[in-house]
Protein backbone atom coordinates (compact mmCIF):
# COMPACT_ATOMS: atom_id res chain seq x y z
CA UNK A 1 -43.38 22.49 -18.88
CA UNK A 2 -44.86 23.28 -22.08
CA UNK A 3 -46.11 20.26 -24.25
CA UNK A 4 -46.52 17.76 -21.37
CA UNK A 5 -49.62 16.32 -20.12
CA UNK A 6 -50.22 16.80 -16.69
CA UNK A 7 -47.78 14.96 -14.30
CA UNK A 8 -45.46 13.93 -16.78
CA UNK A 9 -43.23 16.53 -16.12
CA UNK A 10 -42.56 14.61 -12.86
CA UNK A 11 -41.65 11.60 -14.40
CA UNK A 12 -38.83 13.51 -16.03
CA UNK A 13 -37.82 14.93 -13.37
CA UNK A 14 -37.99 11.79 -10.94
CA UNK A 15 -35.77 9.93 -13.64
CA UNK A 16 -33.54 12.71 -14.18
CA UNK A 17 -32.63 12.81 -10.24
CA UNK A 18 -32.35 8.91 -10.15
CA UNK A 19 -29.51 9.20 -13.08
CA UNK A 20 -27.89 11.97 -11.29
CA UNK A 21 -27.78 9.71 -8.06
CA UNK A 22 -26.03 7.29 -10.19
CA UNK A 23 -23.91 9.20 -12.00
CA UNK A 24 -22.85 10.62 -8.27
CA UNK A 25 -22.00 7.21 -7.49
CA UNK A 26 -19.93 5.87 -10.08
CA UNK A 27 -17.64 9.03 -9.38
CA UNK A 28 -17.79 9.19 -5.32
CA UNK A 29 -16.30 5.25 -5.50
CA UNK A 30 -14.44 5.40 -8.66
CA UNK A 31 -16.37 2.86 -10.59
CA UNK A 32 -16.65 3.66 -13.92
CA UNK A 33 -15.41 0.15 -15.56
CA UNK A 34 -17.56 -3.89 -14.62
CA UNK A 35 -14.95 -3.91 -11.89
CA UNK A 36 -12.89 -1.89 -9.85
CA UNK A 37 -8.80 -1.14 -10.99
CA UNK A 38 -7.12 0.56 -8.01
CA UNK A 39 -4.12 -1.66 -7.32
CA UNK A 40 -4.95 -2.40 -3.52
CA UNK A 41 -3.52 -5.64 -2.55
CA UNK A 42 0.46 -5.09 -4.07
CA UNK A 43 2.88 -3.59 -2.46
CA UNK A 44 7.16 -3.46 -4.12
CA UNK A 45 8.99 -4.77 -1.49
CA UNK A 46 11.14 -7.95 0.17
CA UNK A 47 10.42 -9.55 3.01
CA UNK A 48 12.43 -12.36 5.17
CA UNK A 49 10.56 -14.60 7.57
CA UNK A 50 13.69 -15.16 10.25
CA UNK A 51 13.48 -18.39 12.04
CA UNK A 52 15.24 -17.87 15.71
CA UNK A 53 15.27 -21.30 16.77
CA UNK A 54 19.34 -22.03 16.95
CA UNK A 55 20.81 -18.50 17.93
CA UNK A 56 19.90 -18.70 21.26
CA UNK A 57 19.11 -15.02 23.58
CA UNK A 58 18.41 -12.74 20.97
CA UNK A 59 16.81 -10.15 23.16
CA UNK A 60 17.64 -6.47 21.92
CA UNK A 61 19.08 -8.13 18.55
CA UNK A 62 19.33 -5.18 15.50
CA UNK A 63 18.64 -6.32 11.93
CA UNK A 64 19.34 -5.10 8.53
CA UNK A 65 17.56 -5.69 5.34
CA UNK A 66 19.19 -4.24 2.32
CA UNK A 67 17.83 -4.80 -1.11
CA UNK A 68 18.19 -2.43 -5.05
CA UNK A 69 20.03 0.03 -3.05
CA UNK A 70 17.63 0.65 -0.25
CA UNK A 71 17.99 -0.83 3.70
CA UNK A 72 15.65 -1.39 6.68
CA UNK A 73 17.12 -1.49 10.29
CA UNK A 74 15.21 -2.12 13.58
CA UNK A 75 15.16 -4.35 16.70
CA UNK A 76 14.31 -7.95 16.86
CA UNK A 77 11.26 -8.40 18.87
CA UNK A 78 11.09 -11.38 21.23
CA UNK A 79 9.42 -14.31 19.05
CA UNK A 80 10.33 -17.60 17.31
CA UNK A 81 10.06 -15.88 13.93
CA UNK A 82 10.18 -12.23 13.45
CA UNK A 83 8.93 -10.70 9.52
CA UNK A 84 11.40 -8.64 8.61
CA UNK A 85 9.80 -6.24 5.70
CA UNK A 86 11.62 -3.65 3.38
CA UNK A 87 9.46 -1.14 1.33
CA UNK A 88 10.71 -0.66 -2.85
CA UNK A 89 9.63 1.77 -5.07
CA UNK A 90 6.87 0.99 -7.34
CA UNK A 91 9.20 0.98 -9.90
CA UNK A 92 12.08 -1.47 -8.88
CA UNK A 93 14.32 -3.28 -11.28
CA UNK A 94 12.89 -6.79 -10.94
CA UNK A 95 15.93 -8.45 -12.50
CA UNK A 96 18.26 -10.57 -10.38
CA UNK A 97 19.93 -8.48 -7.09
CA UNK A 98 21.38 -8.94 -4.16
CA UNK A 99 19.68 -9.28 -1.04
CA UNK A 100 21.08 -8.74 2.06
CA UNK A 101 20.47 -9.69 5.53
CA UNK A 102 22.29 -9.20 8.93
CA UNK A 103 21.62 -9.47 12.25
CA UNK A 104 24.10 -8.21 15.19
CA UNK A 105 23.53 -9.06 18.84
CA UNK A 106 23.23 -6.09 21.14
CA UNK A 107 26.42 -4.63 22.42
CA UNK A 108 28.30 -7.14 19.65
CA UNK A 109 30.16 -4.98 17.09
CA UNK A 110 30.05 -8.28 14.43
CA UNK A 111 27.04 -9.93 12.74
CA UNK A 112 26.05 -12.95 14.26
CA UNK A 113 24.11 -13.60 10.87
CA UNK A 114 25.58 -12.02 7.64
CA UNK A 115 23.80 -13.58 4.38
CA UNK A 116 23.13 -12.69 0.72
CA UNK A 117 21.85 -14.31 -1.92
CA UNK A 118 21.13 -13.29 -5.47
CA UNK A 119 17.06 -12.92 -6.05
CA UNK A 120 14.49 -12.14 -8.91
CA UNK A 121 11.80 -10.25 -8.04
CA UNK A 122 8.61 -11.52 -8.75
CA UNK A 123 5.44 -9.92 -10.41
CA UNK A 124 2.13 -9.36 -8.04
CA UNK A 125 -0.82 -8.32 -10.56
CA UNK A 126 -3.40 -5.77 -9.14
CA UNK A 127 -5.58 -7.87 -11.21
CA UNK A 128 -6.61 -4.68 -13.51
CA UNK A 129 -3.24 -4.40 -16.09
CA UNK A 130 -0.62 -3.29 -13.03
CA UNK A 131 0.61 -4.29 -10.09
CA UNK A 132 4.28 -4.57 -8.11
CA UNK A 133 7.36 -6.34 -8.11
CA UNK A 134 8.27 -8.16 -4.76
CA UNK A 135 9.85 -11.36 -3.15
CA UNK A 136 9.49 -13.35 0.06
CA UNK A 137 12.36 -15.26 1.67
CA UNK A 138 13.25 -17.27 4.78
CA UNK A 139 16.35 -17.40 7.08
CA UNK A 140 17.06 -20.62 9.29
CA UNK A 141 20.58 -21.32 10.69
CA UNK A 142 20.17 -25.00 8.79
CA UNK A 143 19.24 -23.45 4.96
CA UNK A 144 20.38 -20.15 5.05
CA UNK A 145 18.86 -17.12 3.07
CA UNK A 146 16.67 -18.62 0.47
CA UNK A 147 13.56 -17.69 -1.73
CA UNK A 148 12.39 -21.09 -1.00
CA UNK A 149 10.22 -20.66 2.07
CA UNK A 150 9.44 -24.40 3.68
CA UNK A 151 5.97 -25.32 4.54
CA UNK A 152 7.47 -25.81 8.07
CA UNK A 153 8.56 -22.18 8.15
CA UNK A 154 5.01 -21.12 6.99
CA UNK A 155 3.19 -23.20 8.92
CA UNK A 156 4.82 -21.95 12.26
CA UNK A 157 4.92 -18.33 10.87
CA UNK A 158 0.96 -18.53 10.05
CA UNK A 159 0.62 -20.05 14.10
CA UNK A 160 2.62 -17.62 15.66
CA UNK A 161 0.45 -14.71 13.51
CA UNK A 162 -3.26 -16.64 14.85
CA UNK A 163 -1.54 -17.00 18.28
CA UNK A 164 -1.50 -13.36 18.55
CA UNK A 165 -5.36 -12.67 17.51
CA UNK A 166 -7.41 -12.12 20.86
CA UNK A 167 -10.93 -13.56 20.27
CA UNK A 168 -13.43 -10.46 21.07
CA UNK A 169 -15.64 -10.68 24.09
CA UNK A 170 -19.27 -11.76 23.10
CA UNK A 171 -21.71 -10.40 25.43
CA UNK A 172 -22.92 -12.71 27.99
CA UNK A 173 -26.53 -13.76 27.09
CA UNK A 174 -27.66 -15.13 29.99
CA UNK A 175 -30.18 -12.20 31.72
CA UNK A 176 -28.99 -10.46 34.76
CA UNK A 177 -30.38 -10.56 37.96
């Protein structure tokens, strides 16, 4: 190190690695703006919250979710309200559709449930200039297949989710013998 006094060529050094650790950083996590722009959190899609209550034994049940072209189909689980979920490309037509919703007893070759109705989409920012297109819905026997979801059908939907949680076993702190 020619034209440094002695142990100032250390110093250099010392900062140099301490920007290189930073620099490795900002590119192993993908931070290079004040906050970070991935578009976690939004997801295209449609998704019906089906209230049970008033259909009585709807054990082996199938449903079908159609919505823009594309359909889920799968097997009612035994619950008050089952989340039914379909998946849209990122880049779904947002503008008024169909959506379509049926649900067929098992061994019944007719839907015991056959609704539509006509839905925006609705825009989900990522928070960081993108994000998705999706809609939530609700199906009761008394309203039908509507975008307006009623606290009541939240409310139970949120209960049924925490009844579900198992609390994790704490040690116990008292000392063995």
């Amino acid at each position: 190190m020619r034209g440094l006094v002695r142990g100032q060529g250390r110093g250099i050094a010392e900062r140099r690695a301490v920007v290189g650790v930073a620099v490795l950083l900002v590119a192993a996590t993908g931070c290079s703006h004040a906050r970070d722009c991935a578009g976690v959190g939004t997801v295209s899609g449609v998704g019906v919250l089906f209230v049970h209550q008033g259909y009585g034994d709807l054990g082996g049940a199938s449903f079908e979710l159609c919505a823009r072209g594309t359909c889920t189909k799968g097997e009612l689980r035994p619950e008050g309200i089952t989340d039914v979920k379909l998946p849209l490309p990122h880049d779904v037509d947002p503008d008024p559709g169909p959506i379509h919703f049926r649900v067929t007893r098992k061994g019944a070759t007719r839907p015991v449930i056959d609704a539509s109705a006509d839905v925006k989409l609705t825009f989900q920012s990522d928070g960081c200039g993108g994000g998705d297109y999706s809609r939530g819905l609700a199906f009761t026997k008394e309203g039908g297949l509507t975008a307006k979801i009623a606290k009541a059908v939240s409310d139970a939907w949120g209960k049924q989710v925490r009844s579900r949680a198992t609390p994790t076993s704490q040690p116990d702190p008292s000392p063995s013998p």
